[in-house]
N, C-alpha and C. Protein backbone atom coordinates (compact mmCIF):
# COMPACT_ATOMS: atom_id res chain seq x y z
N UNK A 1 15.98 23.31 -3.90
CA UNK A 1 15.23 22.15 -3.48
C UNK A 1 13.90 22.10 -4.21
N UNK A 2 13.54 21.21 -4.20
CA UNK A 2 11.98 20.66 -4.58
C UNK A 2 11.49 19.90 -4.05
N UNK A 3 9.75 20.12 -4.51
CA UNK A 3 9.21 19.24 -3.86
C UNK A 3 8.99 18.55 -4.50
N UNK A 4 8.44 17.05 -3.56
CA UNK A 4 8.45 15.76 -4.56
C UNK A 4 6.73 15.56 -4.18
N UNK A 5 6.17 14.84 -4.76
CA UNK A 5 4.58 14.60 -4.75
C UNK A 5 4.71 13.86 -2.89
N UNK A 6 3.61 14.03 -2.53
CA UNK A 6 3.27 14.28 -0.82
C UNK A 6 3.33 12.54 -0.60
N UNK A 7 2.97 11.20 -1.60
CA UNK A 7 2.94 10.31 -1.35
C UNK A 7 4.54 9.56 -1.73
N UNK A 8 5.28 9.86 -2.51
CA UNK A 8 6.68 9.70 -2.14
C UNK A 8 7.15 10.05 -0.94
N UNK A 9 7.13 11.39 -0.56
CA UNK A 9 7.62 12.11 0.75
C UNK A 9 7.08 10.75 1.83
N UNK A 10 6.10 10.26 1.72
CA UNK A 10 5.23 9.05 2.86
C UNK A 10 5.94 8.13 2.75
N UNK A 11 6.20 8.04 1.39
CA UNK A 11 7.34 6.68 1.29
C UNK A 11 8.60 6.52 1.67
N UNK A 12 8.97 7.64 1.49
CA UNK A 12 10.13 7.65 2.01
C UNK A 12 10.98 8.03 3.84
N UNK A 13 9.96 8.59 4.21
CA UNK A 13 9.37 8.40 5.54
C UNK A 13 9.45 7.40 6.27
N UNK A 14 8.48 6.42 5.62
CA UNK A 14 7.97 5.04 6.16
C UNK A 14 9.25 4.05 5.77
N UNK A 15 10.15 4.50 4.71
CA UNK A 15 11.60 3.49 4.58
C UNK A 15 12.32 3.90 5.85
N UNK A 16 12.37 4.96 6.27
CA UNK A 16 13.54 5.62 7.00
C UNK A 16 12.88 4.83 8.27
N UNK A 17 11.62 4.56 8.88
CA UNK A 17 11.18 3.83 9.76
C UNK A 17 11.36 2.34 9.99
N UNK A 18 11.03 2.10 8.59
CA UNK A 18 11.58 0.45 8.33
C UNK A 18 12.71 -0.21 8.33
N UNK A 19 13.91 0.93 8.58
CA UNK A 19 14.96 0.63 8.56
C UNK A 19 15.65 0.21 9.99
N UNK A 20 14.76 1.88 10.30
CA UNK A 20 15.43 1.69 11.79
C UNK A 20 14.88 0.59 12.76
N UNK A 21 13.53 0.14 12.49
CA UNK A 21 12.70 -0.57 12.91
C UNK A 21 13.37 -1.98 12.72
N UNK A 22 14.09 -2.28 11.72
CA UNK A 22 14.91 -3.36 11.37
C UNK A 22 16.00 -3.83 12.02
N UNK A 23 17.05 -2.44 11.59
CA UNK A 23 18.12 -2.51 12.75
C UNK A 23 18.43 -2.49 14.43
N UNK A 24 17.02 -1.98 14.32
CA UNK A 24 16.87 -2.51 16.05
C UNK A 24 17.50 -1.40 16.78
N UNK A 25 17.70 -1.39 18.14
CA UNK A 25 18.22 -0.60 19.11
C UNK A 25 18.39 -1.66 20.64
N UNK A 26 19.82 -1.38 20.43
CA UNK A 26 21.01 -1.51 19.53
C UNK A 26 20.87 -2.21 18.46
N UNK A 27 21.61 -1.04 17.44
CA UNK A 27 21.61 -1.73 15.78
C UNK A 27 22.12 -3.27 15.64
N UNK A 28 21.49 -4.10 15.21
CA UNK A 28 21.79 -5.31 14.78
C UNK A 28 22.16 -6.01 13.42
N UNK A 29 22.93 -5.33 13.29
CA UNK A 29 23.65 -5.22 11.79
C UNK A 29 23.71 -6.87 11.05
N UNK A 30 23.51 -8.35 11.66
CA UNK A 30 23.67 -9.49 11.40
C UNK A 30 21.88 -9.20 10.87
N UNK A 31 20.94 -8.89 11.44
CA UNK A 31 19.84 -9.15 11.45
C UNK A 31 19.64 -8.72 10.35
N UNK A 32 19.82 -7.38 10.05
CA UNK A 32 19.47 -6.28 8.86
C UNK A 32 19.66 -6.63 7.87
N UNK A 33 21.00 -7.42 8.05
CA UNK A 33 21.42 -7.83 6.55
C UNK A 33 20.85 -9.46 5.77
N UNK A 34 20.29 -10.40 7.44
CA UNK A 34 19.95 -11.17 6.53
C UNK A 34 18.73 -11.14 6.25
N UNK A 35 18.07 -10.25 6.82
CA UNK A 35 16.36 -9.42 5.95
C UNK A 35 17.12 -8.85 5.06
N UNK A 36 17.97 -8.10 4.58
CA UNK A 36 18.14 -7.83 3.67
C UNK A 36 18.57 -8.42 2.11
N UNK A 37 19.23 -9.68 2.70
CA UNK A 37 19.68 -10.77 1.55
C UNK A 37 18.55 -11.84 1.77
N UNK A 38 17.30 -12.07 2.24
CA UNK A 38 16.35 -12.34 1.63
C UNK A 38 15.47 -11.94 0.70
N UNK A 39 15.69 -10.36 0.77
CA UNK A 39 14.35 -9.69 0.03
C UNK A 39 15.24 -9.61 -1.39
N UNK A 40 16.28 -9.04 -1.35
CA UNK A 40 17.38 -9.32 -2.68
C UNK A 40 16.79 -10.80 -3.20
N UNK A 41 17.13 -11.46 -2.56
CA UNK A 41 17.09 -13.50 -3.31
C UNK A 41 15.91 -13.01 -3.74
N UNK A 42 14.72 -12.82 -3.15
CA UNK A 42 13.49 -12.70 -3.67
C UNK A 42 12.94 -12.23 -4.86
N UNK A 43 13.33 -11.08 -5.00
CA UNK A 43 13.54 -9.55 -5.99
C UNK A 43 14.05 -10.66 -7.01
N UNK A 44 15.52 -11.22 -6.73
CA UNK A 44 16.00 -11.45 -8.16
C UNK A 44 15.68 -12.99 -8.89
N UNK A 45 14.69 -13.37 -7.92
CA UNK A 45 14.28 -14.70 -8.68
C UNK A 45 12.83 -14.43 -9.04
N UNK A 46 12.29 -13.65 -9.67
CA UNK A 46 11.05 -12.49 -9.74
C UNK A 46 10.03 -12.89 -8.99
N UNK A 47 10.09 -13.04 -8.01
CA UNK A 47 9.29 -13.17 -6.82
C UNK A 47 8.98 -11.75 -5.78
N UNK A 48 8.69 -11.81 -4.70
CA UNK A 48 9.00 -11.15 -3.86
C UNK A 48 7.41 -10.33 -3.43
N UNK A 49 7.16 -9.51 -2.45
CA UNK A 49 6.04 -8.77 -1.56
C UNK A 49 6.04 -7.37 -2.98
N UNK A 50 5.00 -7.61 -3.41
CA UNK A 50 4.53 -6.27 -4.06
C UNK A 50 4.41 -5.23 -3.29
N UNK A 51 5.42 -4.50 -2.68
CA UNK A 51 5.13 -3.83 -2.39
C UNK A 51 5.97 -2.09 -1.93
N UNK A 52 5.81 -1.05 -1.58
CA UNK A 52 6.85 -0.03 -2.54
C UNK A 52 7.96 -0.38 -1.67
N UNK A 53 7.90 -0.02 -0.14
CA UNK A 53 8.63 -0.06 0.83
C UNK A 53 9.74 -1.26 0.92
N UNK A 54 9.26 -2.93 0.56
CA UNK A 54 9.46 -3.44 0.62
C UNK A 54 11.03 -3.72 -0.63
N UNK A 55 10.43 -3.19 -1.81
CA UNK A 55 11.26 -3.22 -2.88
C UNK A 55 12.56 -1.91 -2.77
N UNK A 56 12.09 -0.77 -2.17
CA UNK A 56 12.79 -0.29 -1.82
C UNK A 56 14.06 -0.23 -0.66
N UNK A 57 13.13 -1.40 0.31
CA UNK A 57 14.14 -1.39 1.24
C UNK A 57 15.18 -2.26 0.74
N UNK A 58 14.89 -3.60 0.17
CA UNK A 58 15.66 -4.14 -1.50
C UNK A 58 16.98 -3.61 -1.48
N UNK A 59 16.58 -2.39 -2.75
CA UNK A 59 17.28 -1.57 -3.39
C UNK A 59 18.20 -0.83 -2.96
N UNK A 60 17.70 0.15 -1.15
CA UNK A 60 18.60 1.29 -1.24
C UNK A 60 20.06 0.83 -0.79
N UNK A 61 20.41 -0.23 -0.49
CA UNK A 61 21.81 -0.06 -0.36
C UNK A 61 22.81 -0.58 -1.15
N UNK A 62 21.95 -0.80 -2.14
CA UNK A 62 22.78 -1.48 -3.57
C UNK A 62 22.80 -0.43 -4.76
N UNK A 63 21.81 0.37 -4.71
CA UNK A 63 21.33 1.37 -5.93
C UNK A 63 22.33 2.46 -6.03
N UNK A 64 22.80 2.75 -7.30
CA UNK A 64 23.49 3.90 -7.46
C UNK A 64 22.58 5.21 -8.66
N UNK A 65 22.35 5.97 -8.27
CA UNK A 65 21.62 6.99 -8.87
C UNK A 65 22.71 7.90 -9.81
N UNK A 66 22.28 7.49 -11.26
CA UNK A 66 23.55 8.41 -12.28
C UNK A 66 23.26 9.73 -12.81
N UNK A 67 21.71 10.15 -12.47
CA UNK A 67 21.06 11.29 -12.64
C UNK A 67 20.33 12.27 -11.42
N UNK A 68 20.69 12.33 -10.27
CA UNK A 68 19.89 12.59 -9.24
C UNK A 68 18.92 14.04 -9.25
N UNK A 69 19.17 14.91 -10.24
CA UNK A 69 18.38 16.08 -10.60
C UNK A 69 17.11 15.49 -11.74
N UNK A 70 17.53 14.92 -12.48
CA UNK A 70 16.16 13.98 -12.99
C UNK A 70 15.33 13.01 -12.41
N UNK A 71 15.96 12.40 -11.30
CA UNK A 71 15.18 11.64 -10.14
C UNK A 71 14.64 12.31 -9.52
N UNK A 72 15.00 13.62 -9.25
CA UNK A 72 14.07 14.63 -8.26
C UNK A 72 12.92 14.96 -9.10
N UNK A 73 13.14 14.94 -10.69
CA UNK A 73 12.15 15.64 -11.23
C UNK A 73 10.91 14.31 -11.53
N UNK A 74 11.62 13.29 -11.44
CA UNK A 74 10.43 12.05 -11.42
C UNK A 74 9.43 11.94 -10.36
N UNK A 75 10.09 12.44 -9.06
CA UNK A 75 9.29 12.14 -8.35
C UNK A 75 8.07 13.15 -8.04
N UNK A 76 8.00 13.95 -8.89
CA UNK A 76 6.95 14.91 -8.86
C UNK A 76 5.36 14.05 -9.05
N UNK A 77 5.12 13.01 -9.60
CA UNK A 77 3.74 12.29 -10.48
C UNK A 77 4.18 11.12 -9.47
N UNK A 78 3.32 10.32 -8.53
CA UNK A 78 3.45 9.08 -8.08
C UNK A 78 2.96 7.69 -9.01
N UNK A 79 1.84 8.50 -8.82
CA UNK A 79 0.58 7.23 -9.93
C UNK A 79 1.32 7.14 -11.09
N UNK A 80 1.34 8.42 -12.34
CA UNK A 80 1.90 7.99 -13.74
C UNK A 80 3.71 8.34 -13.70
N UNK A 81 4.03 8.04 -14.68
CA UNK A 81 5.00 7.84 -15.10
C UNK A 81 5.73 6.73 -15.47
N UNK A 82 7.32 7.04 -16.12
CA UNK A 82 7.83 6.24 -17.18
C UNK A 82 8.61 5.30 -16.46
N UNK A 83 8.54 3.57 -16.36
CA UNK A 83 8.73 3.22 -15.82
C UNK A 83 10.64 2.79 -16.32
N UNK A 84 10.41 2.66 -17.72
CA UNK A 84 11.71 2.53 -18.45
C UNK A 84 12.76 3.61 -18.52
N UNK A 85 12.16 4.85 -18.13
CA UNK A 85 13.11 6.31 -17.80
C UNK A 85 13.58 6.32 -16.24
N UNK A 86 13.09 5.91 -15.38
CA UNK A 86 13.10 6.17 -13.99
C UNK A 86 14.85 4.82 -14.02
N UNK A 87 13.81 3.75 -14.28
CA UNK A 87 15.36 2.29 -13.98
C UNK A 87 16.59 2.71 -14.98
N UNK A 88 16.43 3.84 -15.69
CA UNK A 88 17.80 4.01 -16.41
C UNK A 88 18.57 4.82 -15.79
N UNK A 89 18.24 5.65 -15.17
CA UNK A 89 18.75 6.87 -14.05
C UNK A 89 19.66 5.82 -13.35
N UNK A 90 18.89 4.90 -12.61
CA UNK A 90 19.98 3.94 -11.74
C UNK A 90 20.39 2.91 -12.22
N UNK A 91 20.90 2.36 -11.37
CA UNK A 91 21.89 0.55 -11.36
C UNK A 91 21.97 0.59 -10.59
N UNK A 92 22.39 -0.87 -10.45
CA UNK A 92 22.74 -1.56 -9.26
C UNK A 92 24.23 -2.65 -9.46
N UNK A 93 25.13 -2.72 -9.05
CA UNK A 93 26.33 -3.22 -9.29
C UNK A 93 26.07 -4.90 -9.72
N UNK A 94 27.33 -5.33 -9.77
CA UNK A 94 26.53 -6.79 -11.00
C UNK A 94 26.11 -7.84 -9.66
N UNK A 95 26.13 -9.23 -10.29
CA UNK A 95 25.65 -10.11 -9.50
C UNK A 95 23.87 -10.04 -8.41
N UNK A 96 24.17 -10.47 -7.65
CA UNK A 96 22.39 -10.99 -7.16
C UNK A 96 22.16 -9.04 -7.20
N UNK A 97 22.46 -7.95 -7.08
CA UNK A 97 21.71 -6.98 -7.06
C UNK A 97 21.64 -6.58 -8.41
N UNK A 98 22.15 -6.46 -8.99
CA UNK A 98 22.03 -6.58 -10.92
C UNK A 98 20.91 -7.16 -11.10
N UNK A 99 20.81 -8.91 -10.72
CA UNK A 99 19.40 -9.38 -11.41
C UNK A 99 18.61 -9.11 -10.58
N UNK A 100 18.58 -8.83 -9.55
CA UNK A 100 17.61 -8.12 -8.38
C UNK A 100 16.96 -6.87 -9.48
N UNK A 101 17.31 -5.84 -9.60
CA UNK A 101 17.09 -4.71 -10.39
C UNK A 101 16.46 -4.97 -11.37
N UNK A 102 17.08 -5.59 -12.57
CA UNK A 102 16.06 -6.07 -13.58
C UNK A 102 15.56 -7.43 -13.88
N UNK A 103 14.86 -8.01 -12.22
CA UNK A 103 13.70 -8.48 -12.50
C UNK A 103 12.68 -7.66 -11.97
N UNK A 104 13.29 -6.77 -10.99
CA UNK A 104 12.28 -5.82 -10.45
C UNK A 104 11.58 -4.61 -11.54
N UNK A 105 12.38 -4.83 -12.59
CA UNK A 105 12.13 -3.62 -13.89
C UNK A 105 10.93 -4.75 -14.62
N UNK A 106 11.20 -6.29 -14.92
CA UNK A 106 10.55 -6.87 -15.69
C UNK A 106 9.64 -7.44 -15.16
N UNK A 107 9.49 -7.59 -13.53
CA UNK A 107 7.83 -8.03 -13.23
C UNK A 107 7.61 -7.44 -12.67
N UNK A 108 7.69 -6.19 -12.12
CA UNK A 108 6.98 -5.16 -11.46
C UNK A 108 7.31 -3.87 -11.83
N UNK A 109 6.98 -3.04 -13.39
CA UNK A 109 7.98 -2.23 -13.50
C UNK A 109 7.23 -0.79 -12.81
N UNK A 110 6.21 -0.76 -12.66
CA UNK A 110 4.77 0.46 -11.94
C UNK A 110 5.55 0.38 -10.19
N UNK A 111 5.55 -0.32 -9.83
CA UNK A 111 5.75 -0.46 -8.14
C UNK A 111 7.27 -0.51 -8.37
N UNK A 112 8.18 -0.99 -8.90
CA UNK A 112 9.13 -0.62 -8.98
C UNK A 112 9.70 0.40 -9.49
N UNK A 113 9.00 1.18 -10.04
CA UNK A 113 9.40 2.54 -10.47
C UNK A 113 9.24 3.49 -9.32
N UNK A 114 7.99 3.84 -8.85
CA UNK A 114 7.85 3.72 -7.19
C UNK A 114 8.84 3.23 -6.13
N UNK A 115 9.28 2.22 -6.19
CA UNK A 115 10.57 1.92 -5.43
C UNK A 115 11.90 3.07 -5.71
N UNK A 116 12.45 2.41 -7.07
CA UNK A 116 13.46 3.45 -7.00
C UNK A 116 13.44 4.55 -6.75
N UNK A 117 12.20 5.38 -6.73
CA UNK A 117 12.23 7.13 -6.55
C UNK A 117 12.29 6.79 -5.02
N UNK A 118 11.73 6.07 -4.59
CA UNK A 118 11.57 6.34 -3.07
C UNK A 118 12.93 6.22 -2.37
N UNK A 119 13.73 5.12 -2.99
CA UNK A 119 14.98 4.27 -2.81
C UNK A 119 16.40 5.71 -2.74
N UNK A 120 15.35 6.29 -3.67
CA UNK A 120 16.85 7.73 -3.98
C UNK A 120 16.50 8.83 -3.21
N UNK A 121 14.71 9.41 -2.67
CA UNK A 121 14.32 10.41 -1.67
C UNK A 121 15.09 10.18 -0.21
N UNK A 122 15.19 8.68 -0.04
CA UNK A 122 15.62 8.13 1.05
C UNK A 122 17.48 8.49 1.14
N UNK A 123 17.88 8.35 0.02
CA UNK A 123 19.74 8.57 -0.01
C UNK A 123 19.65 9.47 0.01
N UNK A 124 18.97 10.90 -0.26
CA UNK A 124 19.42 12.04 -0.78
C UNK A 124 18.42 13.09 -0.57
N UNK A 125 18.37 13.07 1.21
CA UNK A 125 17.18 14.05 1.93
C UNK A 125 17.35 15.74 1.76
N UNK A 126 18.48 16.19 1.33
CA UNK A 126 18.90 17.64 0.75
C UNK A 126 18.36 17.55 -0.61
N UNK A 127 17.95 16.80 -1.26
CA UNK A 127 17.77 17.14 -2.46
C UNK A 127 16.19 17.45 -2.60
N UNK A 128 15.31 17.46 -2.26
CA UNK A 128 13.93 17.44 -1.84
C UNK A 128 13.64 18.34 -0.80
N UNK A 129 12.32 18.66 -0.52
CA UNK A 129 11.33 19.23 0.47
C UNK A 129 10.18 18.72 0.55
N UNK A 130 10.22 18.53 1.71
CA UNK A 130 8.24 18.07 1.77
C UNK A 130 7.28 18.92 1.91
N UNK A 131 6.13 18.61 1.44
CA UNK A 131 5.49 19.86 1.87
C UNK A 131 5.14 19.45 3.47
N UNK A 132 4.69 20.97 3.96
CA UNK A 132 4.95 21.44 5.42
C UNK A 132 3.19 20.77 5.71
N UNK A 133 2.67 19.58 6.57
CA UNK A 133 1.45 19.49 6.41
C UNK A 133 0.95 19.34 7.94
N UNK A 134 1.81 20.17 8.35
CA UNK A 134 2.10 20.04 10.14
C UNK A 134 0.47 21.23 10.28
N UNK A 135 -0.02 21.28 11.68
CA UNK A 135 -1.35 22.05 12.00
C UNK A 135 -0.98 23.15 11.72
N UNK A 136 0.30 23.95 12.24
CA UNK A 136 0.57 25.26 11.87
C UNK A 136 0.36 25.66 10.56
N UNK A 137 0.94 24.84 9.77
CA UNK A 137 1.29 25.40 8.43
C UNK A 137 -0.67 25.01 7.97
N UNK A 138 -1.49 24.08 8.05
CA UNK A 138 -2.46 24.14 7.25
C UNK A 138 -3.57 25.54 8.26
N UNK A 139 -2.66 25.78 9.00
CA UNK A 139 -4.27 27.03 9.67
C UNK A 139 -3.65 28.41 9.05
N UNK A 140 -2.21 28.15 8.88
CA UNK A 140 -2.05 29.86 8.28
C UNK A 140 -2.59 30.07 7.26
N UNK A 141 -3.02 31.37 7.44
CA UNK A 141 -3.88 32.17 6.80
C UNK A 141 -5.39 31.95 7.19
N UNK A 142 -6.04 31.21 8.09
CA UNK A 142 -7.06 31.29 8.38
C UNK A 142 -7.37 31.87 9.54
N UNK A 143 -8.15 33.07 9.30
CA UNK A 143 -8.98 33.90 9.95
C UNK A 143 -9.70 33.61 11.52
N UNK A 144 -9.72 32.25 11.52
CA UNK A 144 -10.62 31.54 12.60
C UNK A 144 -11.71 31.72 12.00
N UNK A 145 -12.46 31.32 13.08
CA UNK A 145 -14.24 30.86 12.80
C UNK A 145 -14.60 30.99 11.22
N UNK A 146 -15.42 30.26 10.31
CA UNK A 146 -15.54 31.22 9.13
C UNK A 146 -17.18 31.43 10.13
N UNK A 147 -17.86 33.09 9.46
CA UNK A 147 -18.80 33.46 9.88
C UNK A 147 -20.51 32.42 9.06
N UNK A 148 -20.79 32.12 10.02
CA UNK A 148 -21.84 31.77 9.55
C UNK A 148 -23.05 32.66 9.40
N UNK A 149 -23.87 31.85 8.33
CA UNK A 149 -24.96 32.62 7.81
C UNK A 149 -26.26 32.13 9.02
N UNK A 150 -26.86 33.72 8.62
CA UNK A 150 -28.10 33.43 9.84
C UNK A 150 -28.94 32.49 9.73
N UNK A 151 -29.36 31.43 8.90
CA UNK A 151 -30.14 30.07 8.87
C UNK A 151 -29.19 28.81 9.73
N UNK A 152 -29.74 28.51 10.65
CA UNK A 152 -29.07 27.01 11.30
C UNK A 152 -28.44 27.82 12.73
N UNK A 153 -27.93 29.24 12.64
CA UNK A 153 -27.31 29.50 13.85
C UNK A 153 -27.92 29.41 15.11
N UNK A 154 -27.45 29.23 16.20
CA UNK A 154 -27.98 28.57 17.61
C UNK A 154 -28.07 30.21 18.50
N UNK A 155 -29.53 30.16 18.79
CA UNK A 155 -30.08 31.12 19.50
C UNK A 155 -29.57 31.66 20.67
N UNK A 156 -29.48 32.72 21.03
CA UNK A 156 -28.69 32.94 22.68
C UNK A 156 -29.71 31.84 23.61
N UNK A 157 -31.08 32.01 23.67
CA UNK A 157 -31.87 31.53 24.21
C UNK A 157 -31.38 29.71 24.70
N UNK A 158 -31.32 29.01 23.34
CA UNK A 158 -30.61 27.85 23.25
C UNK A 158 -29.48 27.25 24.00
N UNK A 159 -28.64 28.32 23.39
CA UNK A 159 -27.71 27.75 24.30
C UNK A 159 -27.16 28.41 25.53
N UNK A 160 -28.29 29.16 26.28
CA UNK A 160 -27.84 28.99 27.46
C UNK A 160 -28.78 27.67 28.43
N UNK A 161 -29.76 27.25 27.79
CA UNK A 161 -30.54 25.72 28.45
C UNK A 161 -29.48 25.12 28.62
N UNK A 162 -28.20 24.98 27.93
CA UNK A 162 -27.00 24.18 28.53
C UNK A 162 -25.66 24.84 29.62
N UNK A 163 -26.13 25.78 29.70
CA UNK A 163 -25.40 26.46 30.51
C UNK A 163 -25.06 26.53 32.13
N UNK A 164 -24.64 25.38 32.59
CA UNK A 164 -24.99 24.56 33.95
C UNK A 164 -24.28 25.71 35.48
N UNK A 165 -23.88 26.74 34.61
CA UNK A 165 -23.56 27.60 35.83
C UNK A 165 -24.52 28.85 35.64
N UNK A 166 -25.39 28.98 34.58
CA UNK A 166 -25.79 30.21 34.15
C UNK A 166 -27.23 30.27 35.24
N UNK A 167 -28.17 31.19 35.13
CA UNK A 167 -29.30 31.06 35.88
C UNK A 167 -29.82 30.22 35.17
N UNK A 168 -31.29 29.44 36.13
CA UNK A 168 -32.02 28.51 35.68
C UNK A 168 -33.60 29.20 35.39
């Protein structure tokens, strides 16, 4: 496994939310799909919401990934990378998701490059790790308190004036 850069991992997160958030509870499979064959129409008449989630949610159920160990390795850099290397890895089968795909390559190819990595973290959750950014994992290894230096430290004297059970 690998890890993928911490703001993909968000993205792909926030698809898996948007989805379910879509389909409702109970899943509403009429609904999903015709949010879903709007944002397609959109995408492929080069229109559409700039935006990653949005293009991704698009994509993932049309996208086929022909390299998925080089998609893992794309998603290491969020900000840079190749926007013409990333859309060759995938396709999308012909008709409205075909020109969906490459208009999304020809007017948005930065945020859509962004899309597809996110579009494939989302199909293919064994293939990745996130990093661990839970409280446990950022306190291990810390010692507690770090020790402070004797300038600024608060006097016994001090703070017992706040000490509302202590003597007065």
């Amino acid at each position: 496994m690998r890890r993928v850069h911490p703001e993909f991992a968000y993205q792909a997160r926030e698809l898996e939310g948007q989805i379910e958030g879509i389909l409702g509870d109970p899943p509403d499979r009429k609904n999903y799909k015709m949010m879903l064959d709007a944002l397609v129409s959109e995408y492929a008449q080069g229109g559409g919401i700039e935006d990653v989630n949005m293009m991704a949610f698009a994509l993932v159920d049309y996208i086929k990934f022909d390299n998925p160990k080089a998609m893992v390795a794309e998603a290491q850099d969020y900000e840079d990378g190749d926007p013409a290397r990333v859309f060759a890895l995938a396709s999308c089968p012909d008709g409205m998701a075909a020109k969906m795909y490459a208009a999304i390559e020809e007017n948005f190819p930065e945020i859509g490059r962004q899309a597809v990595i996110t579009a494939f973290l989302h199909k293919h959750p064994r293939m990745w790790d996130d990093d661990d950014v839970s409280l446990d994992q950022l306190a291990a290894g810390d010692e507690g308190d770090d020790e402070m230096e004797d300038e600024g430290e608060v006097t016994d004297d001090f703070a017992n004036m706040f000490d509302q059970e202590g003597d007065h």
